[in-house]
PDB file of N, CA and C in Angstrom:
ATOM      1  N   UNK A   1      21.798  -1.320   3.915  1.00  0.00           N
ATOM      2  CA  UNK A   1      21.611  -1.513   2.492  1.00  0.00           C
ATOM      3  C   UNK A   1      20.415  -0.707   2.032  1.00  0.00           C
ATOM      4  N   UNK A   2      21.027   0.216   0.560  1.00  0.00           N
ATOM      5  CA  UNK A   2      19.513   0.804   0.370  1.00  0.00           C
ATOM      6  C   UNK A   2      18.652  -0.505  -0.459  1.00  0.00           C
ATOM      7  N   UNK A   3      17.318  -0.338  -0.693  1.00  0.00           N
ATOM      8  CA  UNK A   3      16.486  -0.958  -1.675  1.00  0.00           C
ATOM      9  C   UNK A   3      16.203  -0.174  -2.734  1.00  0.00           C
ATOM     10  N   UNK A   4      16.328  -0.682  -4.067  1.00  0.00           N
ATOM     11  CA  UNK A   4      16.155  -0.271  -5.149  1.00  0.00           C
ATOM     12  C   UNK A   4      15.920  -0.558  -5.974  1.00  0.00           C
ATOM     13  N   UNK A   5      14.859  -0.442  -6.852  1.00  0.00           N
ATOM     14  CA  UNK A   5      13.890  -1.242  -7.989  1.00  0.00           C
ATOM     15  C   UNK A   5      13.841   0.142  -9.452  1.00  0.00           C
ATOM     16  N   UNK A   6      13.892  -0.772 -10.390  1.00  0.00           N
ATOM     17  CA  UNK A   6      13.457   0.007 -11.559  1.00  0.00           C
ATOM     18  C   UNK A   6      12.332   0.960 -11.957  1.00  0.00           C
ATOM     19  N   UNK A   7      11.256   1.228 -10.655  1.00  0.00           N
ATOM     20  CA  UNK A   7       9.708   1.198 -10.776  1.00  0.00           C
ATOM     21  C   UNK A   7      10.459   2.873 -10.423  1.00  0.00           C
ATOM     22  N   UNK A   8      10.318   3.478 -11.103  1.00  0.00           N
ATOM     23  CA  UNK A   8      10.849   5.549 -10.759  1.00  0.00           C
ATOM     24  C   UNK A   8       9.754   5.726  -9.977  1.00  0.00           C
ATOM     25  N   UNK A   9       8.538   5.676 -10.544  1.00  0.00           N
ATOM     26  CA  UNK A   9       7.008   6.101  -9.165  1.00  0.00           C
ATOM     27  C   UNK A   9       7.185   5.306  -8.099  1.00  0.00           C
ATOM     28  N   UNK A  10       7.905   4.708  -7.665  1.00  0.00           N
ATOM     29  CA  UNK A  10       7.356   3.948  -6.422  1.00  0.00           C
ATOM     30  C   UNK A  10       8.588   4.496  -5.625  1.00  0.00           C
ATOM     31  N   UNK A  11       8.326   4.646  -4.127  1.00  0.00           N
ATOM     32  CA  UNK A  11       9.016   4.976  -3.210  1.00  0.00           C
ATOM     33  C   UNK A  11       9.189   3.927  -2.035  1.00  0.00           C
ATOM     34  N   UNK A  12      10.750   3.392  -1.961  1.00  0.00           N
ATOM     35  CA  UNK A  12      10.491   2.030  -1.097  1.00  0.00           C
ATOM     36  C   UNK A  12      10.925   2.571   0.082  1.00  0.00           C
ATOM     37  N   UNK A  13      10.395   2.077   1.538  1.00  0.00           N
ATOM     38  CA  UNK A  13      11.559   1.878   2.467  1.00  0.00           C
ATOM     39  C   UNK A  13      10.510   0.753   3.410  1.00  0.00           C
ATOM     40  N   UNK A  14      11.204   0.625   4.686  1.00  0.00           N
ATOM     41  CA  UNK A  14      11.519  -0.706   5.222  1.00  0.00           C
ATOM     42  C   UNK A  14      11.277  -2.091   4.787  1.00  0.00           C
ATOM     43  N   UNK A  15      12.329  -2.410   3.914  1.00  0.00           N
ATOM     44  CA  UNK A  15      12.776  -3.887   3.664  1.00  0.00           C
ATOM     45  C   UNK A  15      13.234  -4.638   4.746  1.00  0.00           C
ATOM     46  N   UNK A  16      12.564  -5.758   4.216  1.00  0.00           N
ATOM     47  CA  UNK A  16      12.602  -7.012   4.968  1.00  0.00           C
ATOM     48  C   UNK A  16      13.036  -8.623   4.102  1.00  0.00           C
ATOM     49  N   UNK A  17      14.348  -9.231   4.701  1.00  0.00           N
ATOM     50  CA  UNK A  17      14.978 -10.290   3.333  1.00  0.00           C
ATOM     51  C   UNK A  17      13.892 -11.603   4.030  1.00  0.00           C
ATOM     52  N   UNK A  18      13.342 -12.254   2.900  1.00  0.00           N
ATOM     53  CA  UNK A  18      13.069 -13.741   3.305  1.00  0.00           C
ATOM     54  C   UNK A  18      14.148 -14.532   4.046  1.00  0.00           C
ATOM     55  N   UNK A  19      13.836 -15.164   5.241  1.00  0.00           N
ATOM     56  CA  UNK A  19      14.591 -16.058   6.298  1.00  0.00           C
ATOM     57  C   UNK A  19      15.652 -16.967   4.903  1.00  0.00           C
ATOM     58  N   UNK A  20      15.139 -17.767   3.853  1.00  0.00           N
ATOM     59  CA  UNK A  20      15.944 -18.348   3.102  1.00  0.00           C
ATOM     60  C   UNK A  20      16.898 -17.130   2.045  1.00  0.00           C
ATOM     61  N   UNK A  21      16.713 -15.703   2.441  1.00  0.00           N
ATOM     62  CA  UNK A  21      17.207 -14.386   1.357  1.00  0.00           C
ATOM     63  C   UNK A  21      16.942 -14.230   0.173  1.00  0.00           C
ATOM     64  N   UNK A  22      15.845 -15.340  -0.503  1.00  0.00           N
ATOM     65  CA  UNK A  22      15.793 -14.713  -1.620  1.00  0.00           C
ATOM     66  C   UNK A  22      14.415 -13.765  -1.847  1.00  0.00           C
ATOM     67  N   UNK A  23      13.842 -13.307  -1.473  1.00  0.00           N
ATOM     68  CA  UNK A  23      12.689 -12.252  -1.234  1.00  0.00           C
ATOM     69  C   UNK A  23      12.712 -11.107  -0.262  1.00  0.00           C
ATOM     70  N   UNK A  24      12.239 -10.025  -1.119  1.00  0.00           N
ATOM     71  CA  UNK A  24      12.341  -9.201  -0.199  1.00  0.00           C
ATOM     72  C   UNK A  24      10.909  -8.507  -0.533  1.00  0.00           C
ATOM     73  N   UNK A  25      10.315  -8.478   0.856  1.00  0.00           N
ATOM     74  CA  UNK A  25       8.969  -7.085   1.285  1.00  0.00           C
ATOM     75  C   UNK A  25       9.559  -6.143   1.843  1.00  0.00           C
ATOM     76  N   UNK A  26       8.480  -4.931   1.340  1.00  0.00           N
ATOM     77  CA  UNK A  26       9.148  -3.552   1.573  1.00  0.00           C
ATOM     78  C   UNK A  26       7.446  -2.947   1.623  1.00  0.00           C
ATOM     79  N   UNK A  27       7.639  -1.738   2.133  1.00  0.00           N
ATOM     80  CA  UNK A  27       6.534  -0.828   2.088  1.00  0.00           C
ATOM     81  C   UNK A  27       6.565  -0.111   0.546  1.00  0.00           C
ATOM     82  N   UNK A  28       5.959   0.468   0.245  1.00  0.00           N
ATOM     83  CA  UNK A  28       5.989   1.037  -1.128  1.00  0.00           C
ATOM     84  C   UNK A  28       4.742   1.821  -1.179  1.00  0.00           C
ATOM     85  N   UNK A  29       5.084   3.351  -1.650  1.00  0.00           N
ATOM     86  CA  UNK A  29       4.218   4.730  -1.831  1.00  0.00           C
ATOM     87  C   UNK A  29       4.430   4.820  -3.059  1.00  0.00           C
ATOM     88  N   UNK A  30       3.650   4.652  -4.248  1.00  0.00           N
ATOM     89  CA  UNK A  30       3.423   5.337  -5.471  1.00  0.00           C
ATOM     90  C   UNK A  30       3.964   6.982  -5.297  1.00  0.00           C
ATOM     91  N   UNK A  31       4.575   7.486  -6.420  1.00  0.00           N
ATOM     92  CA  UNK A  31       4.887   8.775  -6.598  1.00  0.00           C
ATOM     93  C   UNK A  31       3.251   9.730  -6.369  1.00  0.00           C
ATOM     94  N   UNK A  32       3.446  10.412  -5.908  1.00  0.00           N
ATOM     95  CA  UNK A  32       2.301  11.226  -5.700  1.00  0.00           C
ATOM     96  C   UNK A  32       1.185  10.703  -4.888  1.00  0.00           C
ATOM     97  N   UNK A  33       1.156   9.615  -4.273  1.00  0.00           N
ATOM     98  CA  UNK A  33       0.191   8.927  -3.662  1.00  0.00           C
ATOM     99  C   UNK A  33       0.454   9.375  -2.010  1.00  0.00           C
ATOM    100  N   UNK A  34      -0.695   9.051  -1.388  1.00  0.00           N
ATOM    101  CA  UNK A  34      -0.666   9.204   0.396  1.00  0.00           C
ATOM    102  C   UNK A  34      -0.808   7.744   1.036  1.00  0.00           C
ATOM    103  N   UNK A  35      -1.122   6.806   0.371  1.00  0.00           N
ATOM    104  CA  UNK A  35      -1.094   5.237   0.360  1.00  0.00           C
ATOM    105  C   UNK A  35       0.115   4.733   0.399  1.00  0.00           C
ATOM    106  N   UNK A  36       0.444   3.860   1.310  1.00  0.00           N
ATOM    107  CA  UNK A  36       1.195   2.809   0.699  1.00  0.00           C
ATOM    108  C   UNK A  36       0.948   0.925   1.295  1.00  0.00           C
ATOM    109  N   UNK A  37       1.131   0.185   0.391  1.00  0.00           N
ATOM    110  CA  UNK A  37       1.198  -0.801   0.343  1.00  0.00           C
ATOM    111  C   UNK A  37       2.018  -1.544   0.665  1.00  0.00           C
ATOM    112  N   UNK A  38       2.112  -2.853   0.870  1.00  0.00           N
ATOM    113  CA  UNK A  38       3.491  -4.159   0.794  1.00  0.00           C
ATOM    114  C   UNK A  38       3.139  -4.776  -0.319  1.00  0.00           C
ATOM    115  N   UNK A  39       4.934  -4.866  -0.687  1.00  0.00           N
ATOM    116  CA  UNK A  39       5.285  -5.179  -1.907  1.00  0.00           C
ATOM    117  C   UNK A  39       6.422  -6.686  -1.622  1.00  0.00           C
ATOM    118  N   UNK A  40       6.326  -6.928  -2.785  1.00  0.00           N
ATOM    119  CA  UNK A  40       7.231  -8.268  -2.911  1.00  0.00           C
ATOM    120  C   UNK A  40       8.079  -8.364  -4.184  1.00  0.00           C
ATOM    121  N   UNK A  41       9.092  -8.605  -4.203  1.00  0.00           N
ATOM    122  CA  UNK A  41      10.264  -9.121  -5.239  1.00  0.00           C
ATOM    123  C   UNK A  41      11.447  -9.814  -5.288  1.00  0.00           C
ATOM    124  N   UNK A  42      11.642 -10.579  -6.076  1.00  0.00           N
ATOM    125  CA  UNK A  42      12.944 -11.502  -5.305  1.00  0.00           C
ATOM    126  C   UNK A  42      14.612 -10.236  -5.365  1.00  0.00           C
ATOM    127  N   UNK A  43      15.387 -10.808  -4.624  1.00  0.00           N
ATOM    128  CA  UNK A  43      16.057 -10.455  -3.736  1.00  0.00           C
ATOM    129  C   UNK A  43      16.914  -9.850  -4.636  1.00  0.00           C
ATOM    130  N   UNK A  44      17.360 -11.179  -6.139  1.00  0.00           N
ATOM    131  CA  UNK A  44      18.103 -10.940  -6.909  1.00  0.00           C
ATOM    132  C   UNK A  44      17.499  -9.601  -8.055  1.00  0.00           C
ATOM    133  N   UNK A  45      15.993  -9.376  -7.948  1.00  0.00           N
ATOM    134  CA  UNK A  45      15.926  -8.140  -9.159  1.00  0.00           C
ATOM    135  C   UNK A  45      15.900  -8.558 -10.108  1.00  0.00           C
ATOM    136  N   UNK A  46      15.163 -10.131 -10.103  1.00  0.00           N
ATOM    137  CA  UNK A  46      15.061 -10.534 -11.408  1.00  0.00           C
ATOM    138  C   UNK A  46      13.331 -10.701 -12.113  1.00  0.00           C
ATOM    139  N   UNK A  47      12.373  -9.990 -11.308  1.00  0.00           N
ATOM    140  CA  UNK A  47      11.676  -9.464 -11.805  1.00  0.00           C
ATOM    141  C   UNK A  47      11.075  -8.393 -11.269  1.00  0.00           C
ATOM    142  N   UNK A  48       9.832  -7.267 -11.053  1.00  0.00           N
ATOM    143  CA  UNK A  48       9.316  -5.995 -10.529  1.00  0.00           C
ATOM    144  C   UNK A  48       8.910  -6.597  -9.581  1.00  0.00           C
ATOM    145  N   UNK A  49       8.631  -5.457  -7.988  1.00  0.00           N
ATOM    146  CA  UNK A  49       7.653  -5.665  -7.098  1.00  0.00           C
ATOM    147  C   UNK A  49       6.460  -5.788  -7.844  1.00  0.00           C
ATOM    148  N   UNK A  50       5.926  -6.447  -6.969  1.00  0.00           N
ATOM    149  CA  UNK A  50       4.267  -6.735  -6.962  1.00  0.00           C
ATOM    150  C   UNK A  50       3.736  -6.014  -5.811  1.00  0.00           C
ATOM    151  N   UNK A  51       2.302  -5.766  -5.742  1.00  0.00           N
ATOM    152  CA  UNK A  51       1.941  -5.967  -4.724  1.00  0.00           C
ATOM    153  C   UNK A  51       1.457  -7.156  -3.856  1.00  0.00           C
ATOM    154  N   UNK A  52       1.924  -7.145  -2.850  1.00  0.00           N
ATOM    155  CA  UNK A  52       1.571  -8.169  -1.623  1.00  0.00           C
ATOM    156  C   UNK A  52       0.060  -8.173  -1.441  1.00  0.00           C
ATOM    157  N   UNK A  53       0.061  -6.906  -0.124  1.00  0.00           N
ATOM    158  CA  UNK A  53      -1.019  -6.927   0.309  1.00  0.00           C
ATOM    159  C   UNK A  53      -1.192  -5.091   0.195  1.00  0.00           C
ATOM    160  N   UNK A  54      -2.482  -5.159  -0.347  1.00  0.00           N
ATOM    161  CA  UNK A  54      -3.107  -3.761  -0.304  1.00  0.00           C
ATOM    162  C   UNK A  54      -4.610  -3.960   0.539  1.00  0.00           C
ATOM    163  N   UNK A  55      -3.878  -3.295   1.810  1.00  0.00           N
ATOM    164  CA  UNK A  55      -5.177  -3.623   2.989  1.00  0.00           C
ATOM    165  C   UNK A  55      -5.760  -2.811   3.548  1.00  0.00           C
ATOM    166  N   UNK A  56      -4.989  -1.580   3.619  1.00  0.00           N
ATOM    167  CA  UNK A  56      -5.319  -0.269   4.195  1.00  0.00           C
ATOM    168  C   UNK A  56      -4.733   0.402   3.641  1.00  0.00           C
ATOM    169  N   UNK A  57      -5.194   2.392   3.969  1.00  0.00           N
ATOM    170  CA  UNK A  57      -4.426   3.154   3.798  1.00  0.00           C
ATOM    171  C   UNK A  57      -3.183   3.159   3.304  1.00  0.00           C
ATOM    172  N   UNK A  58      -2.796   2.969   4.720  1.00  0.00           N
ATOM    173  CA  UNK A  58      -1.153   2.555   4.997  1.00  0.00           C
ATOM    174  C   UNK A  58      -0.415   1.275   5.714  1.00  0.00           C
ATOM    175  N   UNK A  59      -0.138   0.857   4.613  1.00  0.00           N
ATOM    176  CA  UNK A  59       0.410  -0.836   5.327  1.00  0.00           C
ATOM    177  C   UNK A  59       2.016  -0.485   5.000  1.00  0.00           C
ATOM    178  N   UNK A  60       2.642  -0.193   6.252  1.00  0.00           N
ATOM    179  CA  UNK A  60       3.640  -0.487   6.407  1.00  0.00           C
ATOM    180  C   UNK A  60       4.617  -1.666   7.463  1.00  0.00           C
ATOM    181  N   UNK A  61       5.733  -1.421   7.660  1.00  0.00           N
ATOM    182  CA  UNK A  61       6.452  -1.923   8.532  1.00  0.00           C
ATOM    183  C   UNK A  61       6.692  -3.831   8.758  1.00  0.00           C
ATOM    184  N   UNK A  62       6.509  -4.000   6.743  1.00  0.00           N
ATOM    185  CA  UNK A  62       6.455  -5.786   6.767  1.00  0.00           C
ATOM    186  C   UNK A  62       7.936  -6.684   7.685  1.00  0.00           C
ATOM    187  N   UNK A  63       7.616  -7.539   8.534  1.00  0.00           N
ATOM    188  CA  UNK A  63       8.623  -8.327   8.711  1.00  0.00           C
ATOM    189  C   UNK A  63       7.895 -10.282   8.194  1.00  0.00           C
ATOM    190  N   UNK A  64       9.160 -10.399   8.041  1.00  0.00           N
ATOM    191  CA  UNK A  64       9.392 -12.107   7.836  1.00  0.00           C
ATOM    192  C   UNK A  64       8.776 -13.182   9.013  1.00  0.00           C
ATOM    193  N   UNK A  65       8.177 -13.908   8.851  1.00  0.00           N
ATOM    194  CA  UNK A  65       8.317 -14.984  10.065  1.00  0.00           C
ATOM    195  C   UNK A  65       9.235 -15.602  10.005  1.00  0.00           C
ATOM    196  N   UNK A  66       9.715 -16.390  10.543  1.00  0.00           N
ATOM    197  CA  UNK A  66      11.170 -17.063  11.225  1.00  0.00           C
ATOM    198  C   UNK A  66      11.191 -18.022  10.047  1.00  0.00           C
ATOM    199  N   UNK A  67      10.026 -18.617   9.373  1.00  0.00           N
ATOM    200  CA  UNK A  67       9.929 -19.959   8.634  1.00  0.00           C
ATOM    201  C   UNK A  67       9.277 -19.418   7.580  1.00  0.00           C
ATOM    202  N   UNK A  68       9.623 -18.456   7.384  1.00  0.00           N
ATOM    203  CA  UNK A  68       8.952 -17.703   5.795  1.00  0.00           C
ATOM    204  C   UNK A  68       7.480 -17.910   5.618  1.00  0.00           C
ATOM    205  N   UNK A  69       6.455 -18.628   6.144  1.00  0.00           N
ATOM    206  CA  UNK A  69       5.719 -18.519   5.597  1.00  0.00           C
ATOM    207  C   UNK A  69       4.529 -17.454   6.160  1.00  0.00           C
ATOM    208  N   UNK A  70       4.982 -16.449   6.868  1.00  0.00           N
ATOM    209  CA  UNK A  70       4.019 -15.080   7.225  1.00  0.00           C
ATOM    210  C   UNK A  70       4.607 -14.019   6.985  1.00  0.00           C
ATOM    211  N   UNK A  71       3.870 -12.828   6.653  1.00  0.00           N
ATOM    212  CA  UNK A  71       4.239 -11.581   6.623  1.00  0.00           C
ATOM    213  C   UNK A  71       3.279 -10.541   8.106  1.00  0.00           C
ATOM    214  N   UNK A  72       3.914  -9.899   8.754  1.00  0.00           N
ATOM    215  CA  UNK A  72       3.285  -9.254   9.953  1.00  0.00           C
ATOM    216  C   UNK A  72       3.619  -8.079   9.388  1.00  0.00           C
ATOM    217  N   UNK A  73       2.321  -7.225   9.105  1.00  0.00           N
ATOM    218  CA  UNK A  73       2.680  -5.524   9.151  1.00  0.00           C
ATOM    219  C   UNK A  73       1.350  -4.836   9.838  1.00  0.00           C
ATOM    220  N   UNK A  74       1.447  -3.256   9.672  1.00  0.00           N
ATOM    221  CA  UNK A  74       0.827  -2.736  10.561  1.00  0.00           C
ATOM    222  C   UNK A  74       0.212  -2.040   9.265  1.00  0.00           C
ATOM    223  N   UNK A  75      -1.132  -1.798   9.652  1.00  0.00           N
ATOM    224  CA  UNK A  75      -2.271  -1.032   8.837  1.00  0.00           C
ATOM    225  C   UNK A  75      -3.200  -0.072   9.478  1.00  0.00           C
ATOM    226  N   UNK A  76      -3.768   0.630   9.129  1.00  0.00           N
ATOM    227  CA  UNK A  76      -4.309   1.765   9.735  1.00  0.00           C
ATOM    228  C   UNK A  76      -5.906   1.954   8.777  1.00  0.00           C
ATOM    229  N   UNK A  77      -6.655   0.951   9.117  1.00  0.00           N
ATOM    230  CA  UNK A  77      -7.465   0.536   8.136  1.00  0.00           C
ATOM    231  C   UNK A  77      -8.834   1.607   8.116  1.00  0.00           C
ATOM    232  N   UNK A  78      -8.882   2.335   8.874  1.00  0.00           N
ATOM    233  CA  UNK A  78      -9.823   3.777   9.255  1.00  0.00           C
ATOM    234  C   UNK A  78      -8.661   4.447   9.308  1.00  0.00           C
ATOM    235  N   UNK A  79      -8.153   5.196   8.123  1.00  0.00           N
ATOM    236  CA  UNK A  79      -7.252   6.086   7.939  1.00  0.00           C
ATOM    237  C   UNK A  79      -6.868   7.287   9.222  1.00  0.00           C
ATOM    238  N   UNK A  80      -6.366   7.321   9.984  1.00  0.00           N
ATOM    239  CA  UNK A  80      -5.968   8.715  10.752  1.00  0.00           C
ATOM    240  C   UNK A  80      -6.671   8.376  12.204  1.00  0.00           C
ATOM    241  N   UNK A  81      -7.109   6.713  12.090  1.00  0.00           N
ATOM    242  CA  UNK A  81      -7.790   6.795  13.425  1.00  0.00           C
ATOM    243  C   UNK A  81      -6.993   5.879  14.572  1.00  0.00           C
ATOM    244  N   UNK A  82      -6.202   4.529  13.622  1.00  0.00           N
ATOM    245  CA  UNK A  82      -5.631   4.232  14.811  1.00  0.00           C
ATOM    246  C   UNK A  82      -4.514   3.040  13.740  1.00  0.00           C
ATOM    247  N   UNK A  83      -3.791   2.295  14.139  1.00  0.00           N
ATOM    248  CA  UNK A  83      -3.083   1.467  13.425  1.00  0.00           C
ATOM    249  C   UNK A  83      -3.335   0.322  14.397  1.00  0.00           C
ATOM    250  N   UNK A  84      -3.494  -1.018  13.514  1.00  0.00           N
ATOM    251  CA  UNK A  84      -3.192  -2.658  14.241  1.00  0.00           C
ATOM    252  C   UNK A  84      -2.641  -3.010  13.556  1.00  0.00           C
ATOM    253  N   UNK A  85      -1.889  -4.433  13.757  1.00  0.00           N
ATOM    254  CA  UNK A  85      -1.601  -5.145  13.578  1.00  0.00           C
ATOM    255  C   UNK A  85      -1.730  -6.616  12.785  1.00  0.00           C
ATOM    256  N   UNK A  86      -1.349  -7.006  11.789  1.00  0.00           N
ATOM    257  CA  UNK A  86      -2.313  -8.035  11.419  1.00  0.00           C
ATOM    258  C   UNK A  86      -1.272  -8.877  10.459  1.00  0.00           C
ATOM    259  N   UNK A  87      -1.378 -10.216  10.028  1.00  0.00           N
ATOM    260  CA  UNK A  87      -0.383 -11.378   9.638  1.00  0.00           C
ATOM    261  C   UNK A  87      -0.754 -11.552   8.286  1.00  0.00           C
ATOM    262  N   UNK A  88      -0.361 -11.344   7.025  1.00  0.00           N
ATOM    263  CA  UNK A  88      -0.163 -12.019   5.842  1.00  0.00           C
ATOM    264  C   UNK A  88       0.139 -13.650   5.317  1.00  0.00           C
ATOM    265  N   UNK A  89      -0.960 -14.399   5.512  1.00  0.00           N
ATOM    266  CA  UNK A  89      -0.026 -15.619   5.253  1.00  0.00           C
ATOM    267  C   UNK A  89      -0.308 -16.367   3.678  1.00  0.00           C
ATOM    268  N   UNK A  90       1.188 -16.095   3.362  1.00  0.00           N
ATOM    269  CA  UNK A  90       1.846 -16.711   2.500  1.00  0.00           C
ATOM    270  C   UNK A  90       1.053 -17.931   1.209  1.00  0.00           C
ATOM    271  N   UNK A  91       0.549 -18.557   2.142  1.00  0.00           N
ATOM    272  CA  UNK A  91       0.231 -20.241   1.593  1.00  0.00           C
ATOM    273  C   UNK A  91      -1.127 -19.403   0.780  1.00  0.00           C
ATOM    274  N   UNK A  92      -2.353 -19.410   1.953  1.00  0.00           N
ATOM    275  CA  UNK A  92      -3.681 -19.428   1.707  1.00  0.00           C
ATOM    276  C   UNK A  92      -3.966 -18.172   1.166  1.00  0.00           C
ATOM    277  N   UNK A  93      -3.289 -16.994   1.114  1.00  0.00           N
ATOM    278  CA  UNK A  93      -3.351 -15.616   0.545  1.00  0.00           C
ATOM    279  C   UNK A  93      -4.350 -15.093   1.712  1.00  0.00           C
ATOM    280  N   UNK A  94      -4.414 -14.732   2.958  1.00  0.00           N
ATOM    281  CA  UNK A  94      -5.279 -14.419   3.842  1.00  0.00           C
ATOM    282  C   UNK A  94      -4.964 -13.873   4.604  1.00  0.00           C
ATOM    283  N   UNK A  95      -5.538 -12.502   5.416  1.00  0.00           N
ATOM    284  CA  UNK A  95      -5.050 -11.737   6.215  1.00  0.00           C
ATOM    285  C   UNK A  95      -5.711 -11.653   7.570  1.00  0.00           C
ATOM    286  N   UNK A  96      -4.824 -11.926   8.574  1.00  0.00           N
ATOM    287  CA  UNK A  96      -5.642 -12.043   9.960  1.00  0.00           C
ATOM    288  C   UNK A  96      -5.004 -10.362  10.852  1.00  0.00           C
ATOM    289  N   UNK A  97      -6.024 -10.531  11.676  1.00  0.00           N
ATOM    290  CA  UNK A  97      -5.759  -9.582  12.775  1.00  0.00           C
ATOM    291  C   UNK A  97      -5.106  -9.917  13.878  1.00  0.00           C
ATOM    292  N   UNK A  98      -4.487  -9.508  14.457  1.00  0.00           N
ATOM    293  CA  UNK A  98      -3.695  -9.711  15.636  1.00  0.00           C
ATOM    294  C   UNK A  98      -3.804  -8.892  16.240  1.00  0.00           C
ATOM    295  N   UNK A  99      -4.003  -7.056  15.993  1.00  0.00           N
ATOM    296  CA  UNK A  99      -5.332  -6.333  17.216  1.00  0.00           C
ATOM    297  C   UNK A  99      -6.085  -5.874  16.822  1.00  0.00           C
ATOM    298  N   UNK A 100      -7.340  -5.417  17.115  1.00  0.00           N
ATOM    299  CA  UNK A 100      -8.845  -4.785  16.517  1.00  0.00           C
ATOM    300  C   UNK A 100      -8.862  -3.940  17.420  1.00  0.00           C
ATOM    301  N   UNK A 101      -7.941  -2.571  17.626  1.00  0.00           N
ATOM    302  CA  UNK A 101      -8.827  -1.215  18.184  1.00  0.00           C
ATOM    303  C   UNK A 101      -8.750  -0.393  17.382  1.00  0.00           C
ATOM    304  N   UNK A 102     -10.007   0.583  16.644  1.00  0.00           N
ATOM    305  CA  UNK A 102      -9.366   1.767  16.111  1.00  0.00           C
ATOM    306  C   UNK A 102      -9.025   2.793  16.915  1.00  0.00           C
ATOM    307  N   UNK A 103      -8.566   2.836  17.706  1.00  0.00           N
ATOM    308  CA  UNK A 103      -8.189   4.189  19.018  1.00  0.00           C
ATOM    309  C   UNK A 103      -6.455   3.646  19.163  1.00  0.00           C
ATOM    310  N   UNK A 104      -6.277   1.857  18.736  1.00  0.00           N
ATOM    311  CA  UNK A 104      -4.903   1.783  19.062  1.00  0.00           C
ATOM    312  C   UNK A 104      -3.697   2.508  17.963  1.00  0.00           C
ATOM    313  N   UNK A 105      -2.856   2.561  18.635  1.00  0.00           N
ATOM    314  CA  UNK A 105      -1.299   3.062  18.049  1.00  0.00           C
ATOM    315  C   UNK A 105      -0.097   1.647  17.998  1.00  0.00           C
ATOM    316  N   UNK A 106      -1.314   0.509  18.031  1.00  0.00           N
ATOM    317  CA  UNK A 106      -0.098  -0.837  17.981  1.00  0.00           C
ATOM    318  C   UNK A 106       0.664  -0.820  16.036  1.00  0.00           C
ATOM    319  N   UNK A 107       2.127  -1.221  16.791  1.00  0.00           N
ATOM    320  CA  UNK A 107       3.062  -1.446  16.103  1.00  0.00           C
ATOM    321  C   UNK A 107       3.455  -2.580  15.635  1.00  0.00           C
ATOM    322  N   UNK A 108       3.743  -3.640  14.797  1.00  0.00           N
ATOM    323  CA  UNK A 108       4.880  -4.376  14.806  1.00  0.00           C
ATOM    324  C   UNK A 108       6.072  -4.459  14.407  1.00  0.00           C
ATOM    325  N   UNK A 109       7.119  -4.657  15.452  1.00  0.00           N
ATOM    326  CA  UNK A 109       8.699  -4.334  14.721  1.00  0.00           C
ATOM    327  C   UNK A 109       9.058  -5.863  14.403  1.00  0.00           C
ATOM    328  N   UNK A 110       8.920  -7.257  14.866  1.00  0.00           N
ATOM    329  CA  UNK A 110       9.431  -7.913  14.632  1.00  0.00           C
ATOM    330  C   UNK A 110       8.747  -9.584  14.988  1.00  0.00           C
ATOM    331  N   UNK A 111       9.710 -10.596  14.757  1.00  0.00           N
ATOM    332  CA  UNK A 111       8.956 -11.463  15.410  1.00  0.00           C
ATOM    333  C   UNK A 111       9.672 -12.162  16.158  1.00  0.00           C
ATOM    334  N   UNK A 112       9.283 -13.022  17.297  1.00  0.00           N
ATOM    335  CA  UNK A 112      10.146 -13.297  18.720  1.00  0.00           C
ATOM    336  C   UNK A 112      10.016 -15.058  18.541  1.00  0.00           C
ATOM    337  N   UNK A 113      11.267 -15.059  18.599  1.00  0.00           N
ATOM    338  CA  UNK A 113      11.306 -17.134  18.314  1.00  0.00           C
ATOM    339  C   UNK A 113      11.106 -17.341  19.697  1.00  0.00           C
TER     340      UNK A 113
END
């Protein structure tokens, strides 16, 4: 499925549906920008992304927790030096780390029940 929003400057890709489907996070690059962010909007397109979380550089690669209430993506928070890992949660609006190297190349693709 592609993703597609009314926003012409914004450039989406990897979407991710809320465990209950009605939300979806996606990465999102402003037109002309080298940034991108996680974004949020419900599923149905019944109103614009927002931004989620603007944490780094580049925050891509959002997935769902199993019980909706986390977002896990990867940020690269010293631009060009290394990417971690780190959890969005939902409730308290707060962002944790899950690795601290800037030399690492950690990823997250998903989450493991």
């Amino acid at each position: 499925a592609q993703l597609t929003t009314d926003v012409d400057e914004l450039v989406e890709s990897q979407p991710d549906w809320s465990p209950d489907g009605t939300q979806i996070v996606f990465s999102g690059t402003s037109a002309g920008a080298n940034t991108s962010d996680i974004y949020m909007m419900p599923a149905d397109g019944s109103a614009p992304p927002s931004v989620l979380v603007d944490f780094g550089p580049h925050d891509t690669q959002p997935r769902w927790s199993p019980d909706g209430r986390y977002i896990v993506f990867n940020s690269d928070i010293l631009e060009g030096i290394g990417t971690d890992v780190y959890i969005y949660d939902l409730e308290t609006q707060t962002t944790y780390a899950v690795t601290n190297d800037p030399r690492s190349q950690d990823e997250a693709n998903d989450w493991v029940r």
